[in-house]
Protein backbone atom coordinates (compact mmCIF):
# COMPACT_ATOMS: atom_id res chain seq x y z
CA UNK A 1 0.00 0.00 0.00
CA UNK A 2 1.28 3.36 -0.47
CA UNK A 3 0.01 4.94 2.62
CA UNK A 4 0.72 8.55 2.47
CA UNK A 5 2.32 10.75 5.29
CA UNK A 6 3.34 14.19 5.48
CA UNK A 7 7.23 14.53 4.86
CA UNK A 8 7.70 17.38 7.99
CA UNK A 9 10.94 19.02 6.78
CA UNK A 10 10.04 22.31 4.73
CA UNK A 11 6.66 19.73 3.70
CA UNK A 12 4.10 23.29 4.25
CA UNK A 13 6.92 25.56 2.44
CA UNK A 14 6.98 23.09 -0.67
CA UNK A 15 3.18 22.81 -0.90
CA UNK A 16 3.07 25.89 -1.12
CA UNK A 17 5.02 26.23 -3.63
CA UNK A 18 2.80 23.72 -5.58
CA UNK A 19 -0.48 25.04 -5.43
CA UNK A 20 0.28 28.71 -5.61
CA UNK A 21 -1.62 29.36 -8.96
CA UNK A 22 -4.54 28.15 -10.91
CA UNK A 23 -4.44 24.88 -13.05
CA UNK A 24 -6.29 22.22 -13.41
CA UNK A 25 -7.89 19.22 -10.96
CA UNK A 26 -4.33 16.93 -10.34
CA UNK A 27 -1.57 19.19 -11.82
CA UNK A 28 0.73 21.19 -10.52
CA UNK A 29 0.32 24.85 -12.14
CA UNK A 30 3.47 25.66 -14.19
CA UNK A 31 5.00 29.35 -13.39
CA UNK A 32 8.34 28.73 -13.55
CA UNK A 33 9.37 28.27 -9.79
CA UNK A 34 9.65 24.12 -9.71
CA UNK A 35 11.95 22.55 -11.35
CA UNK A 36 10.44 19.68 -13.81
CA UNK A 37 11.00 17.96 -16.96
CA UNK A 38 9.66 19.37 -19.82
CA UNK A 39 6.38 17.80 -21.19
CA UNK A 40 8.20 17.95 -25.10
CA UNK A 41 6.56 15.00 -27.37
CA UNK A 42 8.84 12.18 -27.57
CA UNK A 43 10.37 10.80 -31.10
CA UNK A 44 9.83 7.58 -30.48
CA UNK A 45 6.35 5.89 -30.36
CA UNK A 46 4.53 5.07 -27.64
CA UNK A 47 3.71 1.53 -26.22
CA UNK A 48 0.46 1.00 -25.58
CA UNK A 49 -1.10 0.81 -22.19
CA UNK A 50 0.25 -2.92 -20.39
CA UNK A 51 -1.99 -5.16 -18.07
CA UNK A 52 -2.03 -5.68 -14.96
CA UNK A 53 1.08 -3.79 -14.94
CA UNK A 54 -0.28 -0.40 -16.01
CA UNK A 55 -2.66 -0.36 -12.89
CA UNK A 56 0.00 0.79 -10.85
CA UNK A 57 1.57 3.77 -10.00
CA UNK A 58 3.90 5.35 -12.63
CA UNK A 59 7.04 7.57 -12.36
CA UNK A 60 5.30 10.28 -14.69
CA UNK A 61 4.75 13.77 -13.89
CA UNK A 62 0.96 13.71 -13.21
CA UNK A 63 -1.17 10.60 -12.08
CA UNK A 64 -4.79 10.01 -11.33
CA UNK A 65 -7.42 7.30 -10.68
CA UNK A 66 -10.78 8.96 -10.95
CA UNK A 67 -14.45 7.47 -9.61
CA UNK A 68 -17.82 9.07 -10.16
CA UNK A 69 -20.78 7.00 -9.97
CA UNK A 70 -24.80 7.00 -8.50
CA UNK A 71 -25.82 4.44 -6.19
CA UNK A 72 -29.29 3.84 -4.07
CA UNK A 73 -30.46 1.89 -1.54
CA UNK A 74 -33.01 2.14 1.76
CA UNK A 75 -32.27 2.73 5.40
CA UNK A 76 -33.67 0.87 8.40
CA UNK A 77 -36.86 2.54 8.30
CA UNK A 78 -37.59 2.32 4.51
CA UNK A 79 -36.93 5.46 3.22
CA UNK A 80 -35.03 5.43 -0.36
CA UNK A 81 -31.81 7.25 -0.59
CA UNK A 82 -30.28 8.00 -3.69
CA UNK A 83 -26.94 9.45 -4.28
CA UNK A 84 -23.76 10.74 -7.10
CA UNK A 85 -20.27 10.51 -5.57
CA UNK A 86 -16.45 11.45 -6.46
CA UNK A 87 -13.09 9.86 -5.47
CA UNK A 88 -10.26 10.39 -6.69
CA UNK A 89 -6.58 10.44 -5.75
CA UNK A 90 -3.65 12.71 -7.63
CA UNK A 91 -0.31 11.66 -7.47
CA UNK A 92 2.19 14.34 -9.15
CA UNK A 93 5.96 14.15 -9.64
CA UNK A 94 8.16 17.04 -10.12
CA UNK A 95 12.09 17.35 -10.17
CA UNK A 96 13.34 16.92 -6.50
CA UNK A 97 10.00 17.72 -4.83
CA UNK A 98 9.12 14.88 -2.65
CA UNK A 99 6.30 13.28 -4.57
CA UNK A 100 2.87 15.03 -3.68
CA UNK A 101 -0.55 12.91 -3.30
CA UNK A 102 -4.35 15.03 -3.43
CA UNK A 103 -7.48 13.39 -3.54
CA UNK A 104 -10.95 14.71 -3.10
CA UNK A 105 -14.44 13.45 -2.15
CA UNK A 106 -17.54 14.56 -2.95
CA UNK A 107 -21.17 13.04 -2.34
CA UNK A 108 -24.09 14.70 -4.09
CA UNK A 109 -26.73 13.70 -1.85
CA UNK A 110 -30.07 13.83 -4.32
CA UNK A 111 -32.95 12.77 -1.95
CA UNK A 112 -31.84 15.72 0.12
CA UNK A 113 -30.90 17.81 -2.67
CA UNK A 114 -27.50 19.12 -1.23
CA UNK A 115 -23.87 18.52 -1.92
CA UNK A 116 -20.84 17.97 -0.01
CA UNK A 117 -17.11 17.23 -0.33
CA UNK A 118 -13.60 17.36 1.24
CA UNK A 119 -10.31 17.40 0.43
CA UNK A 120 -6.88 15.80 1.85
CA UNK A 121 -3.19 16.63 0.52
CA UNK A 122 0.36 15.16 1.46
CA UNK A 123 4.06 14.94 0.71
CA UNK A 124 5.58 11.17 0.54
CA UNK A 125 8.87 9.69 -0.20
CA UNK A 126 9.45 8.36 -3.20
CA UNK A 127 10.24 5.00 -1.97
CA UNK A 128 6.25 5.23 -2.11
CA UNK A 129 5.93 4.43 -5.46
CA UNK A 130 6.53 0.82 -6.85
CA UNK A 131 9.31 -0.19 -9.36
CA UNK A 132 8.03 -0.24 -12.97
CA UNK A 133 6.17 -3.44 -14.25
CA UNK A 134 4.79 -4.07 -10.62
CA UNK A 135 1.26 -6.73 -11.08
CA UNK A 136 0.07 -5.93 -7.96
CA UNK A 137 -2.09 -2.50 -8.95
CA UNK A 138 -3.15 0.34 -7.09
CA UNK A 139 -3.32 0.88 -3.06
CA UNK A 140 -2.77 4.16 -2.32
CA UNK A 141 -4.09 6.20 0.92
CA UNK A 142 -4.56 9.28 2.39
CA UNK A 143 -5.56 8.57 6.00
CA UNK A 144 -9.10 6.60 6.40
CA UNK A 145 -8.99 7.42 2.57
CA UNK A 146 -7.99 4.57 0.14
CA UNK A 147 -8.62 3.19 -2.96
CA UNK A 148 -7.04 -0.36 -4.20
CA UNK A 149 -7.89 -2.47 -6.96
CA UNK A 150 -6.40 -5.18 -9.55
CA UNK A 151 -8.06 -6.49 -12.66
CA UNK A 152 -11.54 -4.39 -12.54
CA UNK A 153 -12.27 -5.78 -8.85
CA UNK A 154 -11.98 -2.44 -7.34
CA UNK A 155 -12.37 -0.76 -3.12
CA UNK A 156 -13.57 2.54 -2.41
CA UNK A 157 -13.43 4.03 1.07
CA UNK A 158 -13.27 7.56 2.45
CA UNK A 159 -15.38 9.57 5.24
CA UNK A 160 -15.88 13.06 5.49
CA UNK A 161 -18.77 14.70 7.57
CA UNK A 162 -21.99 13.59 7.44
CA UNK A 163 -21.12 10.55 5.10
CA UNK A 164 -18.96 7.51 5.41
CA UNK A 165 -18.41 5.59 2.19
CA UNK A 166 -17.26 1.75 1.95
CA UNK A 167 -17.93 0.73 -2.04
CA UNK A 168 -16.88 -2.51 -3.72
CA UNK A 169 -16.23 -2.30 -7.29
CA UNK A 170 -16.76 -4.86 -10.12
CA UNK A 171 -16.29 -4.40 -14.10
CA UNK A 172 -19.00 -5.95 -15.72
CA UNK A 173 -16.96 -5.31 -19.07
CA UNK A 174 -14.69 -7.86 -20.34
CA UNK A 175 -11.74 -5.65 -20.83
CA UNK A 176 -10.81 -1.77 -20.08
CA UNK A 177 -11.67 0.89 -22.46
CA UNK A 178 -8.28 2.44 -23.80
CA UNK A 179 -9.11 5.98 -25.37
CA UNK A 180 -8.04 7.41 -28.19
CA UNK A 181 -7.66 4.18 -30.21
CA UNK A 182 -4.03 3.46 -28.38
CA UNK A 183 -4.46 4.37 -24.89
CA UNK A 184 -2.60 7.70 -25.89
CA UNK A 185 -4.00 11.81 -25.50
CA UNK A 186 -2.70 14.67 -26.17
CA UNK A 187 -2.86 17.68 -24.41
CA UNK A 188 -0.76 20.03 -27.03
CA UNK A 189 1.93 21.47 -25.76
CA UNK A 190 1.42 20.68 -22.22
CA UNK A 191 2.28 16.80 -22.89
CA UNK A 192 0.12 13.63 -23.66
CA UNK A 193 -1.33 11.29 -21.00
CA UNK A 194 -2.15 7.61 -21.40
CA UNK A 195 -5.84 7.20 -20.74
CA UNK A 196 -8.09 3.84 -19.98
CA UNK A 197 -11.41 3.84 -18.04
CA UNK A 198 -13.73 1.25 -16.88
CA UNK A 199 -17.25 2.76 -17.60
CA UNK A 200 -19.71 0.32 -16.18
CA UNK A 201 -18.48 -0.78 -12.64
CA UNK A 202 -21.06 -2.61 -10.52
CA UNK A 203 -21.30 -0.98 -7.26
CA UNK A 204 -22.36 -2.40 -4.04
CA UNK A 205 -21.86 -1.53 -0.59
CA UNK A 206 -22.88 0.72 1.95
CA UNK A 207 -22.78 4.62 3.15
CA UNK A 208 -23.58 5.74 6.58
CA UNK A 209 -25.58 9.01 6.22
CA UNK A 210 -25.56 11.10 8.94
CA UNK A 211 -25.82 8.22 11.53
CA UNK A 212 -27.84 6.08 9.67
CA UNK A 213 -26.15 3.21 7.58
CA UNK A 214 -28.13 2.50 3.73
CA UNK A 215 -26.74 -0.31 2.13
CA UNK A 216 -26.48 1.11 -1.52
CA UNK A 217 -25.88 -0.39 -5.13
CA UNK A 218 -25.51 1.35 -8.48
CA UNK A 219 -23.35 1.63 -11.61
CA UNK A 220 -19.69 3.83 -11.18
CA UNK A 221 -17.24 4.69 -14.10
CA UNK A 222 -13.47 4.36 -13.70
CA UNK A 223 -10.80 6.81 -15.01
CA UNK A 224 -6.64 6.28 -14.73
CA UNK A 225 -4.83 8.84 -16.06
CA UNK A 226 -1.16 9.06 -16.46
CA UNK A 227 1.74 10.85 -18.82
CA UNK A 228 4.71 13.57 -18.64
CA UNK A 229 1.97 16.75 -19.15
CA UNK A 230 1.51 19.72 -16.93
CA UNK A 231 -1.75 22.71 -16.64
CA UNK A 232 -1.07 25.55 -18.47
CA UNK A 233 -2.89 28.74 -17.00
CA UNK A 234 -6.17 29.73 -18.41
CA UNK A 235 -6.34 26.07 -20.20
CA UNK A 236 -9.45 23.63 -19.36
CA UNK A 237 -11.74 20.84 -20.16
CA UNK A 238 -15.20 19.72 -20.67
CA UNK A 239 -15.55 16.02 -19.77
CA UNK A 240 -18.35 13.47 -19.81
CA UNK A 241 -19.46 10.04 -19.08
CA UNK A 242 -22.22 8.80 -20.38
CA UNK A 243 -24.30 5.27 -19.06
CA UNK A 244 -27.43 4.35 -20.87
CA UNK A 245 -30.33 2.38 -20.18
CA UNK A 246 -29.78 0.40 -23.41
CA UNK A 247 -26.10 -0.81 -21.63
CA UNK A 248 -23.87 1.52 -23.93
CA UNK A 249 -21.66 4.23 -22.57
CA UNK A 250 -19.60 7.34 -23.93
CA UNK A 251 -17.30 9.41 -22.71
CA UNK A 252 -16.62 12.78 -24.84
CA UNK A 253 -13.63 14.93 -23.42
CA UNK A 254 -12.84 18.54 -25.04
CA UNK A 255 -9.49 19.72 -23.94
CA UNK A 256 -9.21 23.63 -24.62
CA UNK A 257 -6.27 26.02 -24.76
CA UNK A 258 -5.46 29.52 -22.46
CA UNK A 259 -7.83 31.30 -25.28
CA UNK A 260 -10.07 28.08 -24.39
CA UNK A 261 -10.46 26.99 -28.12
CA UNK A 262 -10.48 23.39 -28.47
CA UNK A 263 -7.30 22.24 -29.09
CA UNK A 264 -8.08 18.39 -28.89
CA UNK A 265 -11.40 16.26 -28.92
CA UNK A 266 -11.48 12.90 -28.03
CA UNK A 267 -15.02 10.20 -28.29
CA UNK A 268 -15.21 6.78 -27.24
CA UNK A 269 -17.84 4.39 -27.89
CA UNK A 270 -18.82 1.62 -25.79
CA UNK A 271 -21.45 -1.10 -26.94
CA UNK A 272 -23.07 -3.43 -24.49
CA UNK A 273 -20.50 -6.12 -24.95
CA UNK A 274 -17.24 -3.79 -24.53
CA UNK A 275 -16.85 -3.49 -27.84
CA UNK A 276 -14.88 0.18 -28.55
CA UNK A 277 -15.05 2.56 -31.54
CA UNK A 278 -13.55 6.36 -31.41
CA UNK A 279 -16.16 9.23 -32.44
CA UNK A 280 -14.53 11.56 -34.65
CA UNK A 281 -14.09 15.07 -33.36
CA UNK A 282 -16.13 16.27 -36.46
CA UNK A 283 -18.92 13.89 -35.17
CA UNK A 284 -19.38 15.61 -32.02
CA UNK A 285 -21.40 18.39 -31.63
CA UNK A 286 -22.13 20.00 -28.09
CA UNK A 287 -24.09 22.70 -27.05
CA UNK A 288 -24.84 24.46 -23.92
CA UNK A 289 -28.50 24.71 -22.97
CA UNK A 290 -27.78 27.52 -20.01
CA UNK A 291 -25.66 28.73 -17.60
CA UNK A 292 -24.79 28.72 -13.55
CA UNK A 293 -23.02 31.62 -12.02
CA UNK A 294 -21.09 29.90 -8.69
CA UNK A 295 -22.05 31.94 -5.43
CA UNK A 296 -18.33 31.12 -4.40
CA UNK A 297 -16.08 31.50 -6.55
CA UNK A 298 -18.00 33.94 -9.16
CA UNK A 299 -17.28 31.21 -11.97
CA UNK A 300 -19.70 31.08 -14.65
CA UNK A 301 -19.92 27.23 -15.94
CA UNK A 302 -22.21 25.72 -18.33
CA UNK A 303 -25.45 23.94 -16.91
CA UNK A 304 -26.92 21.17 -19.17
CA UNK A 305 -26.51 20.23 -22.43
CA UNK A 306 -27.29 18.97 -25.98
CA UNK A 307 -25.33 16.37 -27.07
CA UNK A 308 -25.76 14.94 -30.70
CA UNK A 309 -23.42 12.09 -32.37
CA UNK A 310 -24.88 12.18 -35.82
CA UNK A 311 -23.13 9.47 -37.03
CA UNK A 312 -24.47 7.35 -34.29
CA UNK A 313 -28.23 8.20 -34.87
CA UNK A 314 -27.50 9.71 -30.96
CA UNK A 315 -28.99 12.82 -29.45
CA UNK A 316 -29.00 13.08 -25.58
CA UNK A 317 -30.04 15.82 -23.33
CA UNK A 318 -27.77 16.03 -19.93
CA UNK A 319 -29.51 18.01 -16.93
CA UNK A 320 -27.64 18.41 -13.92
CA UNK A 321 -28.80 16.57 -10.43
CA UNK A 322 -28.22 20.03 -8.35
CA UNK A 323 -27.04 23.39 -9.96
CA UNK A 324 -24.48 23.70 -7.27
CA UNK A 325 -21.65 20.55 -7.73
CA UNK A 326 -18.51 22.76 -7.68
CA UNK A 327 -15.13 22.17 -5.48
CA UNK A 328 -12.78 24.64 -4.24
CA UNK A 329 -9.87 22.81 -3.63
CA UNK A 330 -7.38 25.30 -2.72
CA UNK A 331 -6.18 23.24 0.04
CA UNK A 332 -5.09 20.31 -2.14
CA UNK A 333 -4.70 21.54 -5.70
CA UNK A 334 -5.37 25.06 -5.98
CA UNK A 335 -8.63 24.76 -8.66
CA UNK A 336 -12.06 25.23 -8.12
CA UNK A 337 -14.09 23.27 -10.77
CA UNK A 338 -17.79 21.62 -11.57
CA UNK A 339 -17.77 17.82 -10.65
CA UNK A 340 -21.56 16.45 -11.10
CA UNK A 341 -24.28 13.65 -11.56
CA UNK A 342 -25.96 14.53 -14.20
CA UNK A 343 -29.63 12.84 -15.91
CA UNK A 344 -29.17 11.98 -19.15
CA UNK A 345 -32.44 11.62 -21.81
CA UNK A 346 -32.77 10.96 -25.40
CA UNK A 347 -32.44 8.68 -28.58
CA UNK A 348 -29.61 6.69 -29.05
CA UNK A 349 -28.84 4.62 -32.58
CA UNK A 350 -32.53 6.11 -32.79
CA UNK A 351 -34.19 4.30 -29.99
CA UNK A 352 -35.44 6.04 -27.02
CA UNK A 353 -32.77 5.71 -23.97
CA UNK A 354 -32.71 7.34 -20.08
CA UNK A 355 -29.49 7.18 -18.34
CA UNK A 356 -26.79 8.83 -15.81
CA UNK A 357 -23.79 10.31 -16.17
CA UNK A 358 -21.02 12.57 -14.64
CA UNK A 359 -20.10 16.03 -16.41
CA UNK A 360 -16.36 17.97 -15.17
CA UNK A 361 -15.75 21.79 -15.85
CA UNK A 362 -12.62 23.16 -15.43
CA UNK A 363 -11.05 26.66 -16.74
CA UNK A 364 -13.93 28.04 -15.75
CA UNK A 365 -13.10 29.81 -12.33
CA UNK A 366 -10.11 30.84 -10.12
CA UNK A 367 -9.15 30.61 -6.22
CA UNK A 368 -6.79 31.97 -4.37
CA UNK A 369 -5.21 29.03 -2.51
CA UNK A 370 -5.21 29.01 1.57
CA UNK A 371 -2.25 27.43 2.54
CA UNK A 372 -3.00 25.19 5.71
CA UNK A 373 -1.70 22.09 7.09
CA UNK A 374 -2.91 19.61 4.95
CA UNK A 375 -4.96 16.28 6.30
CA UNK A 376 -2.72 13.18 6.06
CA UNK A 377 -2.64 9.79 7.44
């Protein structure tokens, strides 16, 4: 397990040092005053994503395994509970800086209609991470905060207050989804990341709700992000999963520059049976339906959206579970950004579908980060 711990020598001078400006959720904003290794495309090909072996940690400059998911279930007196929730755990790596773990969690609570997340940050030693080619995948930890998993059998478990999450995690697909046909995005000049997901995780488990313990079940999607690529200020992304009722999934991700023009689209495709295809960027169109101006940060994000895949015979409508799913994480990573459940209605391959998704905004607002002493384990 890599069990993170604060490094206490200088540890609150160097993170300060690392969130200091705006970026993006999981990178380390780039102003000139860490030393790192430049994100410059390599000459020689890249292999494609390994596995078991690629579960693991990496020695890259940026690392993430991301969760977002719904799950329901009743309490002890009967009463129906429904819920969207967030994990996820940054690791970042940058010249001698000790290397530097985030992670967040968020529960949209929908029967109450509120929403609710923390935030934990660390320095480690770098004995933390595993040699490369390690088979034993992902364990990593920020206090009672930990995610683990090997070969699509995932565990999810974090607490903040109010909520207390335990999740088990199951792929019911037969393989992960590796995007952009090799495994392999681009972010333009600040790097490329290898990218695989696993969209339709089975969920079961439980969350104790303000006292009260609801064993919940549901449907998660699975994100692992890795690669030598940095946040370059002003730059952003609009990212979405997609879960139907018919079994298929899609995830659409529009990475934009510091003028925030698109400067790479990427669409995957999932059918029922796992099968993958890529969605042209010309074969995405997307379209705001509105707008929500944050009460704390001032940030003014989209709010719902038309989504049409012509080539697919697909054209969703996404509507946001609460207006109000944004983070400030200037504790941990020095972004605020929009991380919700979202409904999802429509036609899809021109049948009519329902379904649930998760929609990120980022770019779209600034904080100034309050340098504290970050929770750790």
């Amino acid at each position: 397990m890599i069990r993170v711990r604060m490094v206490a020598l200088g540890a609150l001078a160097v993170l300060a040092l690392l969130v200091s400006a705006c970026g993006l959720p999981g990178t380390i904003p780039q102003r000139g005053r860490i030393p790192t290794a430049a994100p410059a495309p390599t000459a020689t090909p890249l292999p494609p994503p390994l596995f078991p072996q690629d579960e693991a940690p990496h020695h890259n400059l940026t690392e993430w395994w991301y969760y977002t998911g719904h799950f329901a279930g009743k309490d002890t007196s009967g009463h129906q509970h429904q819920y969207g929730f967030e994990l996820v755990f940054f690791q970042n790596l940058r010249g001698q800086v000790p290397p530097y773990y985030a992670a967040h969690f968020a529960i949209s609570d929908l029967t109450r209609g509120e929403f609710h997340y923390d935030q934990q940050a660390a320095l480690t030693t770098a004995n933390t991470i595993p040699p490369a080619g390690s088979t034993r995948g992902f364990d990593v930890a920020l206090g009672a905060w930990e995610i683990k998993g090997l070969g699509g059998h995932d565990a999810l478990a974090a607490t903040q207050d109010g909520y207390q999450m335990s999740l088990s995690l199951s792929d019911t697909l037969p393989h992960p989804v590796l995007h952009g046909g090799s495994g392999i995005i681009t972010y333009g000049q600040a790097g490329y990341s290898y990218y695989y997901s696993r969209p339709r995780m089975s969920v079961s488990g439980s969350i104790v709700d303000h006292g009260a313990t609801v064993p919940v079940s549901g449907l998660a999607w699975m994100d692992h992000q890795w690669g030598d690529f940095v946040s370059l200020a002003g730059a952003g992304w609009d990212w979405f999963s997609i879960q139907l009722s018919d079994g298929t999934s899609a995830m659409l991700y529009v990475i934009r520059d510091a003028q925030k023009k698109p400067l790479s689209t990427v669409g995957t495709f999932i059918a029922a049976d796992g099968t993958v295809s890529d969605i042209p960027a010309e074969g995405i169109q997307l379209s705001a339906t509105g707008s929500w101006t944050s009460p704390h940060t001032q940030g003014v994000y989209p709010s719902g959206w038309k989504i049409s895949l012509p080539g697919m015979q697909t054209s969703l409508t996404e509507t946001p579970a609460l207006l109000d799913q944004e983070l400030d994480t200037a504790r941990s990573t020095g972004v605020a950004y929009w991380e919700g459940a979202v409904h999802v209605s429509g036609t899809a391959h021109g049948k009519a579908v329902t379904g649930q998704g998760y929609t990120e905004l980022t770019g779209y607002a600034t904080v100034r980060p309050a340098i504290g002493t970050p929770a750790a384990g």
